[in-house]
Protein backbone atom coordinates (compact mmCIF):
# COMPACT_ATOMS: atom_id res chain seq x y z
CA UNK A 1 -21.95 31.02 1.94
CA UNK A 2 -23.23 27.85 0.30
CA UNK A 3 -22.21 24.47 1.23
CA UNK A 4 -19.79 23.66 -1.67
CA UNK A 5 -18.18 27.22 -0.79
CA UNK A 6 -17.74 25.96 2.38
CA UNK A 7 -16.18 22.72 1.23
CA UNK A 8 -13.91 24.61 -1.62
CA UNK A 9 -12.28 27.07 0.74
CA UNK A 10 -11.75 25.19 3.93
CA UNK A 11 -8.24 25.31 4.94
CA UNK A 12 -6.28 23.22 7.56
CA UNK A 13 -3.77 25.71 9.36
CA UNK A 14 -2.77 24.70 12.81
CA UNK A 15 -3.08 20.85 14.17
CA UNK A 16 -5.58 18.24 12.74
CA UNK A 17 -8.56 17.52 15.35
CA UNK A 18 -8.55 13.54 16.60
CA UNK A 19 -12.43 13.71 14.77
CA UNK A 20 -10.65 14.48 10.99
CA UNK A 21 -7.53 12.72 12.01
CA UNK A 22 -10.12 9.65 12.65
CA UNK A 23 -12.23 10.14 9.42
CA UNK A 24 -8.90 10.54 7.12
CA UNK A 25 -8.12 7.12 8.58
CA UNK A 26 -11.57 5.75 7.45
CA UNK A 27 -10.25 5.85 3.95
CA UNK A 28 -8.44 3.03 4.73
CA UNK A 29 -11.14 0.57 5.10
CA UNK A 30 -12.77 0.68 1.48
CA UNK A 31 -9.42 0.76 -0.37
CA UNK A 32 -7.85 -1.81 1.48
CA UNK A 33 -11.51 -3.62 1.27
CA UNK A 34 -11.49 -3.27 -2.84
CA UNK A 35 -7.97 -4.10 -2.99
CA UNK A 36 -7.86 -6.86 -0.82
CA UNK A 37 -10.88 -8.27 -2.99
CA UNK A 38 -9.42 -7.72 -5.94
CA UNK A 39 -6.41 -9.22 -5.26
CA UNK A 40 -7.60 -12.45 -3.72
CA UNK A 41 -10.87 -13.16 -5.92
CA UNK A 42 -10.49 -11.64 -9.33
CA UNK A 43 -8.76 -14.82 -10.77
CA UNK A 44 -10.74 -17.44 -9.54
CA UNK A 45 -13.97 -15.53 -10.86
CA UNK A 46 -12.95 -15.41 -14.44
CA UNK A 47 -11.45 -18.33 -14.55
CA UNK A 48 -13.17 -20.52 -12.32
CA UNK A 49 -16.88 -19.14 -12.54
CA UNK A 50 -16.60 -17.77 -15.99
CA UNK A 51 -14.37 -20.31 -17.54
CA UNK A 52 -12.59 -17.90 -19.25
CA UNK A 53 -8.44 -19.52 -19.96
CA UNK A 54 -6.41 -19.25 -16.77
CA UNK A 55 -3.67 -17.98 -19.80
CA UNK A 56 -5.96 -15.34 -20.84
CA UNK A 57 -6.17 -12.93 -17.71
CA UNK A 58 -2.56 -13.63 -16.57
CA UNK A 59 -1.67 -11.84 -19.47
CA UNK A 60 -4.45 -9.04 -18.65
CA UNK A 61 -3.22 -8.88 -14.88
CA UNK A 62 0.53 -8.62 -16.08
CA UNK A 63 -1.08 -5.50 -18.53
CA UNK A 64 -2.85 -4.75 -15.25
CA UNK A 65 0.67 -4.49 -12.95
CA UNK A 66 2.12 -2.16 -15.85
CA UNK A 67 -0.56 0.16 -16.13
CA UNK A 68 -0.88 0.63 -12.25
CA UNK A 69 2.92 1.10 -12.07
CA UNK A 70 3.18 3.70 -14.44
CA UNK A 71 0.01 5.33 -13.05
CA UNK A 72 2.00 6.23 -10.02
CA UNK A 73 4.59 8.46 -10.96
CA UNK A 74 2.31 10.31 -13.77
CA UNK A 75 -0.14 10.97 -11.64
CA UNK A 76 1.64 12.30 -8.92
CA UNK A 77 3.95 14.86 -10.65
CA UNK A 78 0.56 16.16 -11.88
CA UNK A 79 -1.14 16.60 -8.59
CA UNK A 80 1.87 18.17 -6.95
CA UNK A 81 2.00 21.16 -9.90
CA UNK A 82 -2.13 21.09 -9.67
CA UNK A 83 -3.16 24.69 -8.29
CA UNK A 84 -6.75 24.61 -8.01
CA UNK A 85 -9.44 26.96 -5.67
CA UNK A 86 -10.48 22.88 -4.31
CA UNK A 87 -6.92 22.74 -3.25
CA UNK A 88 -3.89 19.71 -4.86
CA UNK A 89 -5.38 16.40 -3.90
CA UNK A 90 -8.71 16.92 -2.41
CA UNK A 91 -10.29 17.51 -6.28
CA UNK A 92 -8.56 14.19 -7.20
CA UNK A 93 -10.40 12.10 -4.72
CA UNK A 94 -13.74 13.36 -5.23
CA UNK A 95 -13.39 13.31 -8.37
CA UNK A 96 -12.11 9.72 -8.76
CA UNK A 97 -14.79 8.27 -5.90
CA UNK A 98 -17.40 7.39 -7.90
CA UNK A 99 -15.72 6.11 -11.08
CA UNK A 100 -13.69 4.01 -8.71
CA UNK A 101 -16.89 2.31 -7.05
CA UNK A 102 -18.54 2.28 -10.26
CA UNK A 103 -15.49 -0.04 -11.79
CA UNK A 104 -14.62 -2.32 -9.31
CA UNK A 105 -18.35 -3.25 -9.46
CA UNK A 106 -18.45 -3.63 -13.28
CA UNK A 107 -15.68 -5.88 -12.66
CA UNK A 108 -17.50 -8.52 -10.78
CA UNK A 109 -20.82 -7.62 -13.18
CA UNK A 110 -19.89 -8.65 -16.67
CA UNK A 111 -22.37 -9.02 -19.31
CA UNK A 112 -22.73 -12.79 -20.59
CA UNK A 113 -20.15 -12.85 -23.25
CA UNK A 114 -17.65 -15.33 -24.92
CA UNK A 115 -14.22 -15.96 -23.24
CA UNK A 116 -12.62 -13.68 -26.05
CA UNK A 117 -15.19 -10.67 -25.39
CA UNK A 118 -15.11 -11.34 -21.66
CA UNK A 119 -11.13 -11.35 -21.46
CA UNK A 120 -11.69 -7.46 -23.22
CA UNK A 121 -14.34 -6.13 -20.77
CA UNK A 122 -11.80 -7.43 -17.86
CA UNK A 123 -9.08 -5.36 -19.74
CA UNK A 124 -10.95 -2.35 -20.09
CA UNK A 125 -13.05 -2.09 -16.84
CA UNK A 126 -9.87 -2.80 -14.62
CA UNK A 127 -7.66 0.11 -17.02
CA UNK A 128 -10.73 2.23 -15.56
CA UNK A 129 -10.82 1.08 -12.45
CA UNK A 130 -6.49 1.42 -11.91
CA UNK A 131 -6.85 4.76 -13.21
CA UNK A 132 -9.79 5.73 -10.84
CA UNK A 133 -7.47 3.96 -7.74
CA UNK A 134 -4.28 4.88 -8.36
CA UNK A 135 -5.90 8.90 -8.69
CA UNK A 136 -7.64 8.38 -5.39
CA UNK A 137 -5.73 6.39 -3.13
CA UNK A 138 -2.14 8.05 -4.51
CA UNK A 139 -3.62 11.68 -3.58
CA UNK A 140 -5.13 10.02 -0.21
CA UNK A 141 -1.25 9.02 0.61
CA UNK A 142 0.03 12.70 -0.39
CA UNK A 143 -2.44 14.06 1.90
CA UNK A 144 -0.95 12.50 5.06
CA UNK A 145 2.63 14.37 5.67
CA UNK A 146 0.63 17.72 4.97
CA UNK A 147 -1.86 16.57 7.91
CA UNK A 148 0.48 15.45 10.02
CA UNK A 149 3.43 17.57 10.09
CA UNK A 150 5.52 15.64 12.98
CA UNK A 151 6.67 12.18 13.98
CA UNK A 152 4.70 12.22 16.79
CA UNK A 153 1.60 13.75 14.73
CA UNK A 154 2.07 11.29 12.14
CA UNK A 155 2.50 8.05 14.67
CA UNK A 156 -0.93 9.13 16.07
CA UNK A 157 -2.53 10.01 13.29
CA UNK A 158 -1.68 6.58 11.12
CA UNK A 159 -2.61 4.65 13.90
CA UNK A 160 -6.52 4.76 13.33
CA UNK A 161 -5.65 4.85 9.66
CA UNK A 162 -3.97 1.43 9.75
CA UNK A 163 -6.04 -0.22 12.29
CA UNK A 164 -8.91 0.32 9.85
CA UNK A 165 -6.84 -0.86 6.62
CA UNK A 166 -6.04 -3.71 8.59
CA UNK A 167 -10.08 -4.92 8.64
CA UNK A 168 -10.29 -3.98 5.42
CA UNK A 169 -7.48 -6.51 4.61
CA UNK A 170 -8.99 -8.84 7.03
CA UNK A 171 -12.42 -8.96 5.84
CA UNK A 172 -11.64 -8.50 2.23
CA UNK A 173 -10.35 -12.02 2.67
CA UNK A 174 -12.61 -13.18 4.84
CA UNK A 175 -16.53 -11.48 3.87
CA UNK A 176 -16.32 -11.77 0.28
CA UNK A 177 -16.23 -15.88 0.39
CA UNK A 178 -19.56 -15.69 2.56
CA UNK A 179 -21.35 -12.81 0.40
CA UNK A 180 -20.41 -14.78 -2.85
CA UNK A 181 -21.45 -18.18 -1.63
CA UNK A 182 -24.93 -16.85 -0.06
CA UNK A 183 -26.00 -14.05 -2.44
CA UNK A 184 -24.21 -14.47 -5.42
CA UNK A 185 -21.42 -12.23 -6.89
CA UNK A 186 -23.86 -9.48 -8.22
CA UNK A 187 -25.05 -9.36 -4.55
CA UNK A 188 -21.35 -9.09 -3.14
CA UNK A 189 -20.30 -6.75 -5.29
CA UNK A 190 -23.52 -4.26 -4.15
CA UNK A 191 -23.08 -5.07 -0.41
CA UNK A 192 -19.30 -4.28 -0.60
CA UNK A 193 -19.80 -0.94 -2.66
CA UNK A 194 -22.46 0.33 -0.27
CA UNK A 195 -20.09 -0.16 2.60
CA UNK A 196 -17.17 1.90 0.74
CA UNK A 197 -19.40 4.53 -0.57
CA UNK A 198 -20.47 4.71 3.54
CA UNK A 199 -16.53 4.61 4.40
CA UNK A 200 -15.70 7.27 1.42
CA UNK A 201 -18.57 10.03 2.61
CA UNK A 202 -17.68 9.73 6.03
CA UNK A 203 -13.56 10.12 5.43
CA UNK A 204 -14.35 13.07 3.65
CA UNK A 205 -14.71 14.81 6.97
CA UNK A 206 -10.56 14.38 7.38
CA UNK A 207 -9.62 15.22 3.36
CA UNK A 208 -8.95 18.78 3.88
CA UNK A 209 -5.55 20.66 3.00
CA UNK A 210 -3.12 23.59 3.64
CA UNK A 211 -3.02 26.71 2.38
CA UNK A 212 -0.81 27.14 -0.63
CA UNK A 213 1.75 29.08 1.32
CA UNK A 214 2.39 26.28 3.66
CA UNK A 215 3.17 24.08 0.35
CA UNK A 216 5.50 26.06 -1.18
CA UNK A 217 8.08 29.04 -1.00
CA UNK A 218 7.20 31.93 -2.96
CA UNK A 219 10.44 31.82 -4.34
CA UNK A 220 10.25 28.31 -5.65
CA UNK A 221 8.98 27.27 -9.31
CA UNK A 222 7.89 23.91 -10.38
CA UNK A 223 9.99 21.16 -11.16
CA UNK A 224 10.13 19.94 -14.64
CA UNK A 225 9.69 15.90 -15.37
CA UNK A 226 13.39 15.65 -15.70
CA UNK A 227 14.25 17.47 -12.89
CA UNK A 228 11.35 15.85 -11.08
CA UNK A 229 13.03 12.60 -11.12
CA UNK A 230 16.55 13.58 -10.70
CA UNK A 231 15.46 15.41 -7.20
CA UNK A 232 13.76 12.39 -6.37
CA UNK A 233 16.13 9.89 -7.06
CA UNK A 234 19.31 12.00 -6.34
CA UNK A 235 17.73 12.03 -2.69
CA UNK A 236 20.02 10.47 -0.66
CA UNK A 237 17.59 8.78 1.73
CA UNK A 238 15.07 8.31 -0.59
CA UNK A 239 17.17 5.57 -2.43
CA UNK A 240 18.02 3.35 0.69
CA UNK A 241 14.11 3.74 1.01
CA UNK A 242 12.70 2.58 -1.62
CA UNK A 243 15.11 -0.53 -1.86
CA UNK A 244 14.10 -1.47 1.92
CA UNK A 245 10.28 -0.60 1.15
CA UNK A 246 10.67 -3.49 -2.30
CA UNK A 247 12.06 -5.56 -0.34
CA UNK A 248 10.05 -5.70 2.48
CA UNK A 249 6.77 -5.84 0.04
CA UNK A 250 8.49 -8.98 -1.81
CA UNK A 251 9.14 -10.71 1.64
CA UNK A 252 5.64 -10.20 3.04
CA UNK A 253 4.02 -11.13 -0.83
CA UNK A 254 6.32 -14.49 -0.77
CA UNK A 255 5.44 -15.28 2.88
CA UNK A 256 1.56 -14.73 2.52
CA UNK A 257 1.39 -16.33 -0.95
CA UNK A 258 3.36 -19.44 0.63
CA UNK A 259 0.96 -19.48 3.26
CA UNK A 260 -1.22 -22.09 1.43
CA UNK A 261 1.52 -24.50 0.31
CA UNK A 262 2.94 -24.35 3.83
CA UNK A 263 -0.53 -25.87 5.49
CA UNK A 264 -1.06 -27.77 2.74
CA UNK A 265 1.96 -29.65 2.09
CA UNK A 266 4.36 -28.73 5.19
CA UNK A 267 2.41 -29.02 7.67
CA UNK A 268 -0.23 -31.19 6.45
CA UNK A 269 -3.43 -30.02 7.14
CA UNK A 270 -6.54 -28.76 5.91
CA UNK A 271 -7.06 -25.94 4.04
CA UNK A 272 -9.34 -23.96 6.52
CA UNK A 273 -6.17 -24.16 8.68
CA UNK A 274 -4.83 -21.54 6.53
CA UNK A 275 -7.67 -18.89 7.55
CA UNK A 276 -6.13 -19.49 11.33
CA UNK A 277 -2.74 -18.87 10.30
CA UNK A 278 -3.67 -15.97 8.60
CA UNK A 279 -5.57 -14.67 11.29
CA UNK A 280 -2.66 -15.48 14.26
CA UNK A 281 -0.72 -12.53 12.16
CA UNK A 282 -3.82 -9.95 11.87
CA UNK A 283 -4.72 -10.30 15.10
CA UNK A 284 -1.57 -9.98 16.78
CA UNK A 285 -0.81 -6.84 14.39
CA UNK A 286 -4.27 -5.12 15.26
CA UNK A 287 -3.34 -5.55 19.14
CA UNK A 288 0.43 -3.84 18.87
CA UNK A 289 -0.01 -1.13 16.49
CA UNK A 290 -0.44 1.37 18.94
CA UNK A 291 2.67 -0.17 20.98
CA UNK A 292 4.59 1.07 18.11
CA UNK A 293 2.75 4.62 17.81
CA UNK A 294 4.45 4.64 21.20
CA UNK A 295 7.59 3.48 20.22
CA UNK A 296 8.23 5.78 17.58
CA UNK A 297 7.13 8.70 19.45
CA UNK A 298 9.91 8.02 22.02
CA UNK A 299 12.71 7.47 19.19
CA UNK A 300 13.17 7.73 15.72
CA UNK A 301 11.16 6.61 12.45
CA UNK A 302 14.53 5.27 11.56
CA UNK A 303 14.85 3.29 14.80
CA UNK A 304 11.52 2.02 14.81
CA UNK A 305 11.63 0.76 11.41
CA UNK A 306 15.06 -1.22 12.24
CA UNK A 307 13.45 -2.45 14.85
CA UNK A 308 10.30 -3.69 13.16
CA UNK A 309 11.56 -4.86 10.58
CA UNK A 310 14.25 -7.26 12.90
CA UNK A 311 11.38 -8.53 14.49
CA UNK A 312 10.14 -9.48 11.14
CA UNK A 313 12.92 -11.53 10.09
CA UNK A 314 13.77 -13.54 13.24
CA UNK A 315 10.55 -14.49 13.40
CA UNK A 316 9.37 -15.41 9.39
CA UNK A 317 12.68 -17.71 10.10
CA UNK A 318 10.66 -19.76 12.33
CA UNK A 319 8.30 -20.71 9.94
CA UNK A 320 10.91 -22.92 8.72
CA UNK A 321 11.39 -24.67 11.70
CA UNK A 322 8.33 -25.24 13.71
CA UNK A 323 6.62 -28.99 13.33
CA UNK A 324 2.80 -28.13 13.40
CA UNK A 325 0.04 -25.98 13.41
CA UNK A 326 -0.12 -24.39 16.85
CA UNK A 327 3.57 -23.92 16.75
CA UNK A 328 3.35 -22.00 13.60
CA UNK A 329 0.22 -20.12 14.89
CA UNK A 330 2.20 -18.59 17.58
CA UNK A 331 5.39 -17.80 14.68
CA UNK A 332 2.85 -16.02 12.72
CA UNK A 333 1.72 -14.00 16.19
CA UNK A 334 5.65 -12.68 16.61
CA UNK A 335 5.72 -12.28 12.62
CA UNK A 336 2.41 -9.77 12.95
CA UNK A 337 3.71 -7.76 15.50
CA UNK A 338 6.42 -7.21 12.56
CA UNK A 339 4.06 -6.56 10.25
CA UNK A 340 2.16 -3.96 12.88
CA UNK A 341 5.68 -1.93 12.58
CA UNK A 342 6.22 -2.17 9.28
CA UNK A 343 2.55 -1.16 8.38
CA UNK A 344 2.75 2.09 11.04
CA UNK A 345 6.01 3.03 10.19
CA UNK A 346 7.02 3.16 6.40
CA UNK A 347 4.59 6.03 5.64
CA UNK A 348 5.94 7.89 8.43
CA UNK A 349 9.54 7.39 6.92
CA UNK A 350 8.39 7.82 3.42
CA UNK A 351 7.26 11.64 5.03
CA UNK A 352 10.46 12.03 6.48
CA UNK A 353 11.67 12.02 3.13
CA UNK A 354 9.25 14.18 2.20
CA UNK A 355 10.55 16.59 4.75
CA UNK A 356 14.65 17.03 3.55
CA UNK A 357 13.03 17.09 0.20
CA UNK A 358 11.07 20.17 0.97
CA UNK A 359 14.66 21.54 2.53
CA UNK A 360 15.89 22.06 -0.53
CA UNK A 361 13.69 22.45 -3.16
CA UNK A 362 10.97 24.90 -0.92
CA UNK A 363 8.34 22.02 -2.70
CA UNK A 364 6.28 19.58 -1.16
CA UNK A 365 6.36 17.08 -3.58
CA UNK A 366 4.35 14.10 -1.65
CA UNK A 367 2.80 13.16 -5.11
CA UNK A 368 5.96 12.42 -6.62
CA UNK A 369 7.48 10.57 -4.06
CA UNK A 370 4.38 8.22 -3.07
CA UNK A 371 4.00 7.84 -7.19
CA UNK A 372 7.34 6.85 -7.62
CA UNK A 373 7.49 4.88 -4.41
CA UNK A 374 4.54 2.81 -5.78
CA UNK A 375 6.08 2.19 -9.15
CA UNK A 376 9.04 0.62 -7.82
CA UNK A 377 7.91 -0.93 -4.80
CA UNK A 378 5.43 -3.32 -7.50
CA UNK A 379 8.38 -4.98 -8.44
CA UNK A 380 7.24 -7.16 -5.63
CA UNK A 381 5.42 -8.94 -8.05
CA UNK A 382 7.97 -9.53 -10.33
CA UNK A 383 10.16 -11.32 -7.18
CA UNK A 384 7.41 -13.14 -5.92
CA UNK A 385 6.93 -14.77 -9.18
CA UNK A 386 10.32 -15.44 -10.10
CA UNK A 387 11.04 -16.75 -6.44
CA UNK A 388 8.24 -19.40 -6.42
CA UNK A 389 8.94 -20.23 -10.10
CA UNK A 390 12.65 -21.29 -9.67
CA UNK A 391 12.02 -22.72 -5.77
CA UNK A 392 9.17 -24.50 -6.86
CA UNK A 393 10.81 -26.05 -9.90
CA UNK A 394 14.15 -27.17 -8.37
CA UNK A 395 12.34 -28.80 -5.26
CA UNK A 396 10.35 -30.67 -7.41
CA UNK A 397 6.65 -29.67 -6.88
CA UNK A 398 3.94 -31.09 -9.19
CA UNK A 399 0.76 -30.03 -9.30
CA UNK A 400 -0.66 -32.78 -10.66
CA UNK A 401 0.68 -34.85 -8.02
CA UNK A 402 -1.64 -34.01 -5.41
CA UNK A 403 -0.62 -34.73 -1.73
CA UNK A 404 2.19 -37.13 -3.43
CA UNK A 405 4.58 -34.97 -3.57
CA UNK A 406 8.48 -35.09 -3.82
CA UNK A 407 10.59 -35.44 -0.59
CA UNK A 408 11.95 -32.13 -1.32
CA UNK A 409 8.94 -30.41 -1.84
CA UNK A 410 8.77 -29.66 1.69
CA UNK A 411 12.25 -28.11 2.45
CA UNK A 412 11.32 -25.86 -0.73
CA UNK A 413 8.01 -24.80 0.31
CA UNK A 414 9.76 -24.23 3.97
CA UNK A 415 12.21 -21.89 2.35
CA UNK A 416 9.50 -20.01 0.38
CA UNK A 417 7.36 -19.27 3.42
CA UNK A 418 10.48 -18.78 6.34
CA UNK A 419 14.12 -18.30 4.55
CA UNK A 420 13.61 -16.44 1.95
CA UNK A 421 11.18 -13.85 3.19
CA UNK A 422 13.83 -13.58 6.14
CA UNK A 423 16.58 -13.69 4.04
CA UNK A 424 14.71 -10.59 1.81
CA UNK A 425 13.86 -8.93 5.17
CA UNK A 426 17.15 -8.60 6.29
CA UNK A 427 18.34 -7.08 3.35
CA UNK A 428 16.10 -4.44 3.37
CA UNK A 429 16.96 -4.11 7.15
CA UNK A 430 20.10 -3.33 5.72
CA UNK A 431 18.99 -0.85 3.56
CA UNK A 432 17.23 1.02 6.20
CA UNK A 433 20.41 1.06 8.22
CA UNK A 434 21.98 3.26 5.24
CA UNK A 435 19.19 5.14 5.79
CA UNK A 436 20.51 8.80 6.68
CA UNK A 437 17.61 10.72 8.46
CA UNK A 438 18.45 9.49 12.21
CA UNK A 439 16.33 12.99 13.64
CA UNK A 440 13.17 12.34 15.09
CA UNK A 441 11.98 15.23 12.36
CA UNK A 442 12.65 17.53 9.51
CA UNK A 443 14.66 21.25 11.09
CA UNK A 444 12.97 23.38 8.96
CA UNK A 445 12.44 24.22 5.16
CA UNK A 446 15.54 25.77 3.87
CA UNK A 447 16.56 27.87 1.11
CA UNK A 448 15.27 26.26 -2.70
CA UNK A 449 18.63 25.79 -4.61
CA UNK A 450 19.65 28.72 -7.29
CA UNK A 451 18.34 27.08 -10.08
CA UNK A 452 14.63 27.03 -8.60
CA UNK A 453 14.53 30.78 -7.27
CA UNK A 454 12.21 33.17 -9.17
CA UNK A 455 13.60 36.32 -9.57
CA UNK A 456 11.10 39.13 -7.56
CA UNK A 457 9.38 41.25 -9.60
CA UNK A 458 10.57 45.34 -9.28
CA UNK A 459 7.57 47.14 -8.46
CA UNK A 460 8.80 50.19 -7.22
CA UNK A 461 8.07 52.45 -10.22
């Protein structure tokens, strides 16, 4: 049997080995690596390097939000109905590897241009390289509640995963300033893609699936679009979910973009100080995530995620309230051990769902419900800007005003980085408390309803 036979018809049918469950978890690095890049850098290279108006790509990174968002859900009804010899998701990742590396390094590689020419290669190269993410880290998602069929599975097996998305997000921030400043950004984006292809190859090892039989009843028949998204939104715990899930994202993307103003004009200090800040909550996240791969194992994803997400928002209140530096080094320690939950545990939820879903339709539908998950839960975007557009403008803040700012500039920018993100947090603690799946996991897959039974073929005469 050749190799790619090999590869084609390997089939996962008992426990995941700690070696696969290790190299899924690699995948974590690169895309949190890219994205983390992206995110941070993208902006200040067009406009700052390339001059190109500041005006100019906010309208391609609002055309950039959309597209992503509606990526989501497309692409994930269509991998759950793919039926393929390579398997549902496994085809989708290989596939989308290579464009994916190949456009997020044309993105930081543009051909000298004008500002009108450049603003259409940034349009075009990041619809390519959305389309090439959303295909392969969606399908990466959708692969983990088929690997991991428990909570106990699942709290072990995202532990490595997370841990390595964590550097990613670590030294996406942090290595891409040094590679830019000492080889250029040609040079950073070839030193990056060489360490994501390396990532990629080796979590290849882990992206293996079920048979089909473990996927789906006999008896049951795809979904239609429409019925697609009424299962998935007449879910009972899938809506409670989702809300918590937005709301959590728009805390933590009000908190971390606040970060800056809070050093800056809260608690007065330099710049750099914000890399320390930033690095009190990392660090302290790295160290507890396997306390709660623990925790969960001995409760309930349900009671775990209450509990993170508490931890959260008593302690993103004391960024409102602490004088100085060191003080708010050790807030942002507490508020990363609430970020280590939140991180390990809203996957493992998210499968829950997954699991009642499968009750009573006989369909794993992971696509869907990551797809859709991810097309609501960017909304985050949307709050974050509103929030810091109204707070911003009633306290008073001026950028042209430098370090002379109003006196209430500082009780708004405290409210940006400690209230609100509480105040959001708690809400979606709420949420979770509606959240009806208090088991530690899913009985068993029960019979599809009436409407999604295929009669049995008589083959008697």
């Amino acid at each position: 049997m050749s190799l790619i036979s090999r590869l084609r018809d390997r089939r996962l049918t008992g426990a995941i080995s700690r070696e696969r469950a290790v190299a899924f978890g690699a995948s974590a690095f690169p895309i949190q690596l890219m994205s983390q890049t992206f995110a941070a850098f993208v902006v200040f290279f067009y406009v700052d390097h390339l001059r190109v108006p500041a005006a100019w790509i906010g309208a391609a990174m609002v055309a950039h939000g959309i597209l992503n968002a509606l990526l989501n859900p497309l692409v994930g009804a269509v991998s759950d109905r793919a039926r393929t010899r390579w398997g549902r998701r496994v085809p989708w990742i290989g596939l989308g590897v290579v464009p994916l590396l190949v456009s997020f390094a044309l993105i930081w590689l543009p051909p000298e241009l004008p500002a009108g020419a450049l603003v259409a290669w940034f349009v075009v190269v990041v619809a390519l390289y959305d389309i090439a993410f959303v295909a392969v880290v969606l399908n990466v998602s959708a692969l983990f509640p088929e690997l991991f069929r428990t909570t106990a599975e699942r709290a072990r097996g995202n532990t490595p995963r997370q841990l390595f998305g964590l550097l990613g997000m670590i030294l996406g921030t942090a290595l891409a300033p040094l590679l830019y400043g000492t080889i250029g950004w040609a040079g950073m984006a070839g030193v990056l893609i060489g360490v994501c292809a390396a990532f990629f190859a080796w979590s290849f090892r882990g992206m293996i699936e079920r048979p089909a039989t473990q996927t789906a009843q006999p008896e049951a028949v795809p979904l239609t679009w429409r019925q697609q998204l009424g299962y998935t939104f007449g879910n009972r715990a899938f809506v409670p979910y989702v809300l918590g899930s937005l709301l959590m994202q728009s805390a933590l993307a009000v908190l971390i973009a606040a970060l800056p103003f809070y050093v800056r004009y809260s608690l007065s200090e330099p710049d750099t100080s914000g890399t320390l800040l930033l690095a009190s909550v990392f660090l302290a996240a790295l160290v507890t995530l396997p306390l709660w791969s623990w925790f969960v194992r001995r409760t309930t994803p349900r009671s775990a995620l209450l509990a993170s997400v508490a931890v959260f928002t008593v302690s993103a209140a004391g960024y409102a309230l602490v004088p100085g530096l060191i003080g708010a080094m050790c807030v942002g320690a507490v508020v990363g051990v609430g970020v280590s939950g939140i991180l390990q545990l809203l996957e493992i939820a998210l499968s829950q769902v997954i699991d009642e879903d499968a009750e009573r339709t006989g369909l794993r539908r992971e696509g869907v419900y990551f797809g859709v998950n991810g097309f609501v839960v960017r909304g985050s975007v949307i709050v974050q800007a509103v929030v810091f557009a109204v707070v911003l403008a009633v306290c008073g803040y001026d950028a042209a005003a430098g370090d002379a700012q109003a006196p209430g500039v500082d009780g708004g920018i405290r409210a940006l980085v400690g209230i609100i993100p509480a105040a959001l947090s708690a809400l979606a603690w709420l949420c979770f408390l509606w959240f009806p799946l208090r088991t530690r996991d899913a009985v068993g897959i029960l019979t599809p309803p009436e409407e999604m039974r295929t009669p049995v073929a008589d083959t008697s005469e």
